[in-house]
PDB file of N, CA and C in Angstrom:
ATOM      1  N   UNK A   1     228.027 -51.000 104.793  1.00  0.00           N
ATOM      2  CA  UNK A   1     228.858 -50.074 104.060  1.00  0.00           C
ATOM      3  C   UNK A   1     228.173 -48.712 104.042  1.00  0.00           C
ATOM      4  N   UNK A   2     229.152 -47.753 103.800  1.00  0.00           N
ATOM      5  CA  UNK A   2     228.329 -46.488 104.022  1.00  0.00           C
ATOM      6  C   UNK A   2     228.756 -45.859 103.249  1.00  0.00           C
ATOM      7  N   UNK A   3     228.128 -44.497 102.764  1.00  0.00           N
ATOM      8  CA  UNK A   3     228.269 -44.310 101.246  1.00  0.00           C
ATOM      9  C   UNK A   3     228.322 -42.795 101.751  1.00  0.00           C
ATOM     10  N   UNK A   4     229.212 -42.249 100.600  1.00  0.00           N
ATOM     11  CA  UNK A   4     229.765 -40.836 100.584  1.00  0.00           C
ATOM     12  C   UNK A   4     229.263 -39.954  99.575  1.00  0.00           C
ATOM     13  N   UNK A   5     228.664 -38.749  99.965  1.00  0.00           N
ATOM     14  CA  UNK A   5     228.326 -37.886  99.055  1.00  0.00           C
ATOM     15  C   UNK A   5     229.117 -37.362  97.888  1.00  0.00           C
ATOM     16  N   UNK A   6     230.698 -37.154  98.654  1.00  0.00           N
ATOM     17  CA  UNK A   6     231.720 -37.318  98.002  1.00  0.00           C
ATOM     18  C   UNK A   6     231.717 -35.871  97.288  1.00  0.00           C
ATOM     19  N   UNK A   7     231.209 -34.800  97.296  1.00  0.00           N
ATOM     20  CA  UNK A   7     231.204 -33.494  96.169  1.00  0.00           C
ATOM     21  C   UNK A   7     231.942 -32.657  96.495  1.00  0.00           C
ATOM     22  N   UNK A   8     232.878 -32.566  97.909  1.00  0.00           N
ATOM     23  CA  UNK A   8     234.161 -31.810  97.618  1.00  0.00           C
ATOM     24  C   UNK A   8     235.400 -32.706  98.126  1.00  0.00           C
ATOM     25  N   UNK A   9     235.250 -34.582  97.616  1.00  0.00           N
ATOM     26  CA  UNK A   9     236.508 -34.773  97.290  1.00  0.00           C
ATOM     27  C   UNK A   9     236.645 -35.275  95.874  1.00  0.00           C
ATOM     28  N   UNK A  10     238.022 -35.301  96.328  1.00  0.00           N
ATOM     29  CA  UNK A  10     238.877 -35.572  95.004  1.00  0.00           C
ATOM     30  C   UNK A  10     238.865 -36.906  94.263  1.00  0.00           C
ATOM     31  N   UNK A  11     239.067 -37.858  95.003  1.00  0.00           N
ATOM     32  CA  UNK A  11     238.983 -39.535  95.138  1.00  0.00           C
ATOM     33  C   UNK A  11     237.464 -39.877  94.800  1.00  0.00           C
ATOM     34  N   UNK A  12     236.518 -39.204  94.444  1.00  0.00           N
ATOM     35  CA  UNK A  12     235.094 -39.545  94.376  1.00  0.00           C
ATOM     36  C   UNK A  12     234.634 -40.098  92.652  1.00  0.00           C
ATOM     37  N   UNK A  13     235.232 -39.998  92.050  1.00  0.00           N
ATOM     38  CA  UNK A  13     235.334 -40.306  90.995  1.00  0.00           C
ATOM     39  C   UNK A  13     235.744 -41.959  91.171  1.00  0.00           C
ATOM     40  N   UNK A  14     236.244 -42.458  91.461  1.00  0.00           N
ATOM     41  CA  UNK A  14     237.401 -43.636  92.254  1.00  0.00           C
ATOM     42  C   UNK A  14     237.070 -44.221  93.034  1.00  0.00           C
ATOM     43  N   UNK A  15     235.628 -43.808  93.719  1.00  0.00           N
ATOM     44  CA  UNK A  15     235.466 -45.018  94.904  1.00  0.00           C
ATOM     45  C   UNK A  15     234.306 -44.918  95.134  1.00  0.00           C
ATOM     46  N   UNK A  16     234.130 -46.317  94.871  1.00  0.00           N
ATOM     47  CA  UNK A  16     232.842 -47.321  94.825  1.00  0.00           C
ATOM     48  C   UNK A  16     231.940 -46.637  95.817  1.00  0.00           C
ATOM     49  N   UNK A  17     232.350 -46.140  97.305  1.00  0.00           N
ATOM     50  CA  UNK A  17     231.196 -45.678  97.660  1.00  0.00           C
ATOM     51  C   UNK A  17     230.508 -44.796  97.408  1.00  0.00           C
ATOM     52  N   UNK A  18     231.305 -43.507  96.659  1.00  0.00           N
ATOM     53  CA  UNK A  18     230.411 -42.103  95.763  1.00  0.00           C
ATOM     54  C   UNK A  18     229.860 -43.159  94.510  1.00  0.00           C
ATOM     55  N   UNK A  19     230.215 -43.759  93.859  1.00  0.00           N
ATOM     56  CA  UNK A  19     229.683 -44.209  92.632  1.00  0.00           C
ATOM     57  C   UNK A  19     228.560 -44.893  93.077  1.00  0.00           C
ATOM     58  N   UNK A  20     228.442 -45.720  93.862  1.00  0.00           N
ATOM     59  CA  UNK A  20     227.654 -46.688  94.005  1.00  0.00           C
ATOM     60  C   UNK A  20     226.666 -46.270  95.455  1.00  0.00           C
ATOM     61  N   UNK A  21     225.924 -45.046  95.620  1.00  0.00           N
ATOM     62  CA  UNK A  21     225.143 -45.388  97.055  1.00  0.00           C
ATOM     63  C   UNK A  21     223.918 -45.987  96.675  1.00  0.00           C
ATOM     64  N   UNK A  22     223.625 -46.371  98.057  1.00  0.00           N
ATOM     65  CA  UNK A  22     222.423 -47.149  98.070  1.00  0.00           C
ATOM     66  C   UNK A  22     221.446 -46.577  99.034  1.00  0.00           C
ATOM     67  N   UNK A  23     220.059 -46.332  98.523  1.00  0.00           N
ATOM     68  CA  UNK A  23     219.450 -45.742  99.595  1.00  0.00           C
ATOM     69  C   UNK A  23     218.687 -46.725 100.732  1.00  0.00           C
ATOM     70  N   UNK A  24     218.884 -46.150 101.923  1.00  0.00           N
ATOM     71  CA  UNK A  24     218.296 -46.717 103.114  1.00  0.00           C
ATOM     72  C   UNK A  24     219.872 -46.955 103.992  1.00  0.00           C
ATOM     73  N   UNK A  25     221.186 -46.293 103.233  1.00  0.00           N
ATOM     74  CA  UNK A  25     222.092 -46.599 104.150  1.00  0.00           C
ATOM     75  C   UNK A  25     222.656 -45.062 104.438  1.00  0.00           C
ATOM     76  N   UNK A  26     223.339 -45.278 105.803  1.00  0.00           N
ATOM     77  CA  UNK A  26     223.736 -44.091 106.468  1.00  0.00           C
ATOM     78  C   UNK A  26     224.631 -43.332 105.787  1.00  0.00           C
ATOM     79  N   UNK A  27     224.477 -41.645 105.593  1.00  0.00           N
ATOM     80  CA  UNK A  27     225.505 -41.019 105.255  1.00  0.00           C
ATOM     81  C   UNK A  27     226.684 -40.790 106.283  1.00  0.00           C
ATOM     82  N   UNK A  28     228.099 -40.198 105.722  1.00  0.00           N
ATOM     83  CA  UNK A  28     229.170 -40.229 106.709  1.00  0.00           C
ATOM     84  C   UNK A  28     228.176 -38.475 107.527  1.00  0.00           C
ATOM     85  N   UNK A  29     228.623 -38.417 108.473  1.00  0.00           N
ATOM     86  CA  UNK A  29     228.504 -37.328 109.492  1.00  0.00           C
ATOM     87  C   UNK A  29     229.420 -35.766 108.898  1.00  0.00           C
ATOM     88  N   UNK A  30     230.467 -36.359 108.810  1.00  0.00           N
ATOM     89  CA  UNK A  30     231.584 -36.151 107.524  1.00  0.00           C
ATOM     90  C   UNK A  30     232.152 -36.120 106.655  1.00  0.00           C
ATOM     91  N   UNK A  31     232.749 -35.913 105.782  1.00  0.00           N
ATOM     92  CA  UNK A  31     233.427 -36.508 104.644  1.00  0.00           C
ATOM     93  C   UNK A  31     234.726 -36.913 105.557  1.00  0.00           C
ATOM     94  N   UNK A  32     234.922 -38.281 105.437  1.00  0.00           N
ATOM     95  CA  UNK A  32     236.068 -38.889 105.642  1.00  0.00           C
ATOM     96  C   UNK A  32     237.653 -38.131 104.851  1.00  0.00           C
ATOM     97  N   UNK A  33     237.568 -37.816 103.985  1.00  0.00           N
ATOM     98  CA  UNK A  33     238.438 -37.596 102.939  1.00  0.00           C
ATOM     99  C   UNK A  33     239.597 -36.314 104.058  1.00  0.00           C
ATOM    100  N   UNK A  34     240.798 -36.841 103.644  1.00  0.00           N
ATOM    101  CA  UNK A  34     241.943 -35.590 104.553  1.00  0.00           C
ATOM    102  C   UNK A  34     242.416 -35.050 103.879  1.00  0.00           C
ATOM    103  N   UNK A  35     242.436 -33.614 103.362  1.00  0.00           N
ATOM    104  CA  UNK A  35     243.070 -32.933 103.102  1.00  0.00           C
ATOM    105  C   UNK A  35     244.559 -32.634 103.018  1.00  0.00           C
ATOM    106  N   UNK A  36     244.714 -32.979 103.925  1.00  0.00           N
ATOM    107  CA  UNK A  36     246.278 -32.529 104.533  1.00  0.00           C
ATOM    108  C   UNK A  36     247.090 -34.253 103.901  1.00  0.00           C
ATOM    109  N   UNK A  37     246.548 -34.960 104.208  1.00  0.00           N
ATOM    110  CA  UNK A  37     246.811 -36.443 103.534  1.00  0.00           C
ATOM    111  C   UNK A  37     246.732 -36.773 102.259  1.00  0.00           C
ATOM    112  N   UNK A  38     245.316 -36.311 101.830  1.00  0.00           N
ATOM    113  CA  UNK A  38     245.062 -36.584 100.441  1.00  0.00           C
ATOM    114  C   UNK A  38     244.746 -37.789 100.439  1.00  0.00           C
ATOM    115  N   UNK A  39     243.944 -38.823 101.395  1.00  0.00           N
ATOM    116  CA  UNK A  39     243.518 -40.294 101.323  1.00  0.00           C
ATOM    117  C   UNK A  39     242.139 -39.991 101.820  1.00  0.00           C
ATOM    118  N   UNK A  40     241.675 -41.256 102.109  1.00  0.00           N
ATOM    119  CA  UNK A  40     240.490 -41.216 102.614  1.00  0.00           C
ATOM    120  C   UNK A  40     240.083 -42.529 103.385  1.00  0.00           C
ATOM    121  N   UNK A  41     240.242 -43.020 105.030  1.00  0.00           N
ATOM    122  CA  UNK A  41     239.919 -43.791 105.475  1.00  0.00           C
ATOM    123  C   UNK A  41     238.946 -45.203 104.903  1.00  0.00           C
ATOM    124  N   UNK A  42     238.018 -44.694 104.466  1.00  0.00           N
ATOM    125  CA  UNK A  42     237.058 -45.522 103.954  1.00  0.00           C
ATOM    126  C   UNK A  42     236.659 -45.282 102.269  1.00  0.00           C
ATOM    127  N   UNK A  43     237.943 -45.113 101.669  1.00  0.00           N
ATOM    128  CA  UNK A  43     237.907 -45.030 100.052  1.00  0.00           C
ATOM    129  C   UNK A  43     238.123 -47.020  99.303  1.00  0.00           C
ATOM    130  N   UNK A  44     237.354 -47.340  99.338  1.00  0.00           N
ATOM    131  CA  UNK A  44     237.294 -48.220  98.207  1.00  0.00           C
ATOM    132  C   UNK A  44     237.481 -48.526  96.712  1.00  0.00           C
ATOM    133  N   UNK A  45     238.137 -48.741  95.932  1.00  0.00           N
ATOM    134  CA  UNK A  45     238.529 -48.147  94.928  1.00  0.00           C
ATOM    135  C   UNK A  45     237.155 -49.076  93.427  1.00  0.00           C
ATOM    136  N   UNK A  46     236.997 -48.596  92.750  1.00  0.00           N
ATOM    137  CA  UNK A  46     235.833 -48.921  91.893  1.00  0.00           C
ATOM    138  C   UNK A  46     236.594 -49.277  90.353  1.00  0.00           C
ATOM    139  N   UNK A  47     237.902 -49.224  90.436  1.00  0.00           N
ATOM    140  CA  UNK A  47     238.742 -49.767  89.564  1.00  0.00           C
ATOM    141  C   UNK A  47     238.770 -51.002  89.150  1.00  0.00           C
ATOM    142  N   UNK A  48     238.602 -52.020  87.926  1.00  0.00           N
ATOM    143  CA  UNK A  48     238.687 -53.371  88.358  1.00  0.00           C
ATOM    144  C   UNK A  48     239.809 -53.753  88.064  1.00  0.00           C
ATOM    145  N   UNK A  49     240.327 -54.759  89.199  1.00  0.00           N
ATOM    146  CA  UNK A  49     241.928 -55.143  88.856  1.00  0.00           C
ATOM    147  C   UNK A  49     242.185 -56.187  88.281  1.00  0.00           C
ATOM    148  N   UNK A  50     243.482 -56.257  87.703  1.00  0.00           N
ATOM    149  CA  UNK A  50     243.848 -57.107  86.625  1.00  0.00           C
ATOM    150  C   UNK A  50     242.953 -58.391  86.178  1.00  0.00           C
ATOM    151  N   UNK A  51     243.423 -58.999  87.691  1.00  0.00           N
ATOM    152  CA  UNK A  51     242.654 -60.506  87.741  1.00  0.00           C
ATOM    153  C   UNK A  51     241.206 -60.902  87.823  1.00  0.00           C
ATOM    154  N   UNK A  52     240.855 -59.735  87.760  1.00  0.00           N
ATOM    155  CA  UNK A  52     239.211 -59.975  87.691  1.00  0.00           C
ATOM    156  C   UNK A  52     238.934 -59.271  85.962  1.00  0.00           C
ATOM    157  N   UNK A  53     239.430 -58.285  85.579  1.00  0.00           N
ATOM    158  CA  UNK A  53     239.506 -58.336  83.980  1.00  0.00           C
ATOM    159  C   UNK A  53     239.636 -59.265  83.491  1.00  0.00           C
ATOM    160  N   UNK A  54     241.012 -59.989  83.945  1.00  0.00           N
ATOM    161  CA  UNK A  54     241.309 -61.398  83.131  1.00  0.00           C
ATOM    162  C   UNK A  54     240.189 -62.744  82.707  1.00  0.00           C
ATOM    163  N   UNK A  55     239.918 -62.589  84.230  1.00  0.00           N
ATOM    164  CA  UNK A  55     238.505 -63.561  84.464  1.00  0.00           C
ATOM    165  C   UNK A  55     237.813 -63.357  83.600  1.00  0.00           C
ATOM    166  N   UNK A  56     237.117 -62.341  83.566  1.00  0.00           N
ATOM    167  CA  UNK A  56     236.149 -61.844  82.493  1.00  0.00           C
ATOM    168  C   UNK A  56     236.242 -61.670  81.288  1.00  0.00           C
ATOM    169  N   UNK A  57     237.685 -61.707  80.472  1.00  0.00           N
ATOM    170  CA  UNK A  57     238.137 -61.345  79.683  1.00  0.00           C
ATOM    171  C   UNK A  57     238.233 -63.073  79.152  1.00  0.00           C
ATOM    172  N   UNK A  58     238.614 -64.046  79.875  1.00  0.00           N
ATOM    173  CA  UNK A  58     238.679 -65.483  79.720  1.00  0.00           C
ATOM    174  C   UNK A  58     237.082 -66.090  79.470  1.00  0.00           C
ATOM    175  N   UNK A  59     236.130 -65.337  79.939  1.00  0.00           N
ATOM    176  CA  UNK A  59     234.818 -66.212  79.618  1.00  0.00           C
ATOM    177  C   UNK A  59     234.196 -65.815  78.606  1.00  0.00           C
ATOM    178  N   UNK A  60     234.435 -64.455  78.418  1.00  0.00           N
ATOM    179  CA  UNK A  60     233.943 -64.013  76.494  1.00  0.00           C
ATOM    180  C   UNK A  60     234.908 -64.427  75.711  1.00  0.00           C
ATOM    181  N   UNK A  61     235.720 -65.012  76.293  1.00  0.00           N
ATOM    182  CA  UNK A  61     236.633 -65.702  74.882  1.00  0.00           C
ATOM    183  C   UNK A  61     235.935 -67.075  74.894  1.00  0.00           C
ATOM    184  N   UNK A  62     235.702 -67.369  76.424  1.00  0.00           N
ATOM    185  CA  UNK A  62     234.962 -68.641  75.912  1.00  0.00           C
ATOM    186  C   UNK A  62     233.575 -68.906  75.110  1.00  0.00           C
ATOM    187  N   UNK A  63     232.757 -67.688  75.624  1.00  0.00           N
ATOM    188  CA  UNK A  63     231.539 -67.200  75.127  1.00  0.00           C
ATOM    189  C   UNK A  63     231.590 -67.132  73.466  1.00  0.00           C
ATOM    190  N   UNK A  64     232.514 -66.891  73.108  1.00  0.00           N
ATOM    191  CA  UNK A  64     232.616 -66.173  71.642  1.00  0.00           C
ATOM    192  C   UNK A  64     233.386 -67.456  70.879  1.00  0.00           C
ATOM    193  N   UNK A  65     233.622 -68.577  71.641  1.00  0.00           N
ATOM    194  CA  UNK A  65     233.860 -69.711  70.839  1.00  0.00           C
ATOM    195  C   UNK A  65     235.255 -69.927  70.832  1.00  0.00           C
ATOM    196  N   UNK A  66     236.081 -69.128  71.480  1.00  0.00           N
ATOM    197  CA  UNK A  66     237.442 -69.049  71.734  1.00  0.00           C
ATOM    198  C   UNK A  66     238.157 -68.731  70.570  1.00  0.00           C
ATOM    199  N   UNK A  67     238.075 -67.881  69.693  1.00  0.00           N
ATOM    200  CA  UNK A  67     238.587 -67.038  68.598  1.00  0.00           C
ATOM    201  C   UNK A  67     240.295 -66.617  68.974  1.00  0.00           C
ATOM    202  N   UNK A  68     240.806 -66.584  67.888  1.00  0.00           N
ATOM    203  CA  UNK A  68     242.386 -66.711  67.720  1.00  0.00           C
ATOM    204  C   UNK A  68     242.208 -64.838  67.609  1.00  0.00           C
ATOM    205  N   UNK A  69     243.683 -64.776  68.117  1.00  0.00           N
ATOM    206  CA  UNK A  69     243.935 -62.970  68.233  1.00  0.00           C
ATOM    207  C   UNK A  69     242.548 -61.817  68.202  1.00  0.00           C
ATOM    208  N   UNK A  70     242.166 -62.405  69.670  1.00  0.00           N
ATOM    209  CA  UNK A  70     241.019 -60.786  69.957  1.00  0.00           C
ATOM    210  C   UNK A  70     241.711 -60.968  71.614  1.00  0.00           C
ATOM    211  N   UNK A  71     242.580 -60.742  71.524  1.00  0.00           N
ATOM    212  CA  UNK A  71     242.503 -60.907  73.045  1.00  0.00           C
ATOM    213  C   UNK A  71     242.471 -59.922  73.402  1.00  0.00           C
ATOM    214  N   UNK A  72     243.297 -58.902  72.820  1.00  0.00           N
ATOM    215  CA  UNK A  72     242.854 -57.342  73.263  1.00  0.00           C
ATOM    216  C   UNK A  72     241.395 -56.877  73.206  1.00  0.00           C
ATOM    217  N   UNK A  73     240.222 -57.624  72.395  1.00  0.00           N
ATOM    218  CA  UNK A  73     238.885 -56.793  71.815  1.00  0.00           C
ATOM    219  C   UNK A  73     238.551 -57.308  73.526  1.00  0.00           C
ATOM    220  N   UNK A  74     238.619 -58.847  73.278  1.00  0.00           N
ATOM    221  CA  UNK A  74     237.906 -58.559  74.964  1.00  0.00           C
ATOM    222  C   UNK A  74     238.407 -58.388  76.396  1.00  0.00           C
ATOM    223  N   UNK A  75     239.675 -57.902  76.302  1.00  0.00           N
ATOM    224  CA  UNK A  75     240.003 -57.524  77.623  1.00  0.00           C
ATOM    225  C   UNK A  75     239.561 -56.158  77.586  1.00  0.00           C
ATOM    226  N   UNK A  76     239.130 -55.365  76.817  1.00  0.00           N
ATOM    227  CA  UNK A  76     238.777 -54.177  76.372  1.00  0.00           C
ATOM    228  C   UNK A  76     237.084 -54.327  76.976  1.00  0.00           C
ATOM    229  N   UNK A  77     236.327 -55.392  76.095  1.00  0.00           N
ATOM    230  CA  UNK A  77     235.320 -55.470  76.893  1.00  0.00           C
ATOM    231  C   UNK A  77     234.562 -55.934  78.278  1.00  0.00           C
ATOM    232  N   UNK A  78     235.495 -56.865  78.487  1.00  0.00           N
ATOM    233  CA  UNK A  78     235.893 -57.143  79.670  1.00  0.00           C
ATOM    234  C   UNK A  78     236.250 -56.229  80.834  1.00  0.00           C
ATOM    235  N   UNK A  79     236.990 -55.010  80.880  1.00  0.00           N
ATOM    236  CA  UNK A  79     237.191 -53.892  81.510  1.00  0.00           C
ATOM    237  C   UNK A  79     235.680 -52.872  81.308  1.00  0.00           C
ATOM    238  N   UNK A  80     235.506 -52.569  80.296  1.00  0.00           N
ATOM    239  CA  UNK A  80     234.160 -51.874  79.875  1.00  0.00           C
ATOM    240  C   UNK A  80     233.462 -52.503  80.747  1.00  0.00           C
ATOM    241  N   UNK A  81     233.403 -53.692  80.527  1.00  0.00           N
ATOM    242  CA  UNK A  81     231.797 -53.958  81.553  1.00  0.00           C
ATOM    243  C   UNK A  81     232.148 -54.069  83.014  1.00  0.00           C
ATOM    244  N   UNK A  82     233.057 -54.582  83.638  1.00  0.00           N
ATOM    245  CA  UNK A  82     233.489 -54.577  84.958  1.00  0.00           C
ATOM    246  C   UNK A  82     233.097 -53.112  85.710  1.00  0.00           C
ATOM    247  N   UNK A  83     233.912 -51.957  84.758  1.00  0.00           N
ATOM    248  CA  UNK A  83     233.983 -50.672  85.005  1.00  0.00           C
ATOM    249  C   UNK A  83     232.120 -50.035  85.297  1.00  0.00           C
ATOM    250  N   UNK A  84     231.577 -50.413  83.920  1.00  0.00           N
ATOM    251  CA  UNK A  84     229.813 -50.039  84.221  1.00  0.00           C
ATOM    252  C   UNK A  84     229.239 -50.789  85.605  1.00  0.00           C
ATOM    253  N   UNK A  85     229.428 -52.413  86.018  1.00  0.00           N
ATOM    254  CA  UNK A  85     228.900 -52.644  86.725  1.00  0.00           C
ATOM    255  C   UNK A  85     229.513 -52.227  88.561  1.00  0.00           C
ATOM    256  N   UNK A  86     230.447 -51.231  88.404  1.00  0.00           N
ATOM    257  CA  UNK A  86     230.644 -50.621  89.331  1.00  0.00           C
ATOM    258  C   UNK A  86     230.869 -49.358  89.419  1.00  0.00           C
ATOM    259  N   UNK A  87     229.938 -48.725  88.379  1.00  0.00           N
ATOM    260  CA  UNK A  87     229.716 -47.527  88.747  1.00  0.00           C
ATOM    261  C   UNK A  87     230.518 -46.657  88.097  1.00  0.00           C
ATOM    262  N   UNK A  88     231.991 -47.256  87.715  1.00  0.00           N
ATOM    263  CA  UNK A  88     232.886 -46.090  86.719  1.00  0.00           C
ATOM    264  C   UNK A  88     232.510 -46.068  85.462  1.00  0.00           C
ATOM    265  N   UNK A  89     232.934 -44.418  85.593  1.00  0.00           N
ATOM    266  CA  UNK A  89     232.928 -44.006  84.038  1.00  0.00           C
ATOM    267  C   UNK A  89     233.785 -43.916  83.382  1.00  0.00           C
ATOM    268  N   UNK A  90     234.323 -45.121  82.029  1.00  0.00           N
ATOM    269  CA  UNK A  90     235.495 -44.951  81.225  1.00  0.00           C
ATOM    270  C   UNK A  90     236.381 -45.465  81.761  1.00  0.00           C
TER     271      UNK A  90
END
């Protein structure tokens, strides 16, 4: 995987490879990112989706003893932490 400096696009906020580089791997030559498109070939998104919230959101309920009406507290934390361990902010 190759990781993007990402500081004059837009999508860098959003994808795992500006959030997340790793050193000892190659920078792009370029910024991938198109202008004229507004995408970016190799944008990965650092969002976590539903079903992996859920997941996570299902094992601190189990963690927490399976408690009646928090389901919102931990899909809340559940997203929170998904989001930190990939790099987004908020």
């Amino acid at each position: 995987m190759l990781y993007c400096p990402g500081e004059p696009c837009p999508l860098r906020n959003d994808c795992y490879r500006h959030t997340q580089p790793s050193p000892g791997r190659d920078r792009f030559a370029s910024l991938p990112y198109d202008a004229v498109s507004g995408t970016c070939e190799w944008f990965q998104s650092n969002t976590p989706s539903e079903s992996a919230i859920r997941e996570a959101a299902y094992y601190i309920w189990l963690r927490k003893g399976c408690p009646e009406n928090r389901a919102a507290e931990h899909w809340d934390e559940a997203y929170r932490g998904l989001c930190l361990s990939m790099g987004r902010v908020g």
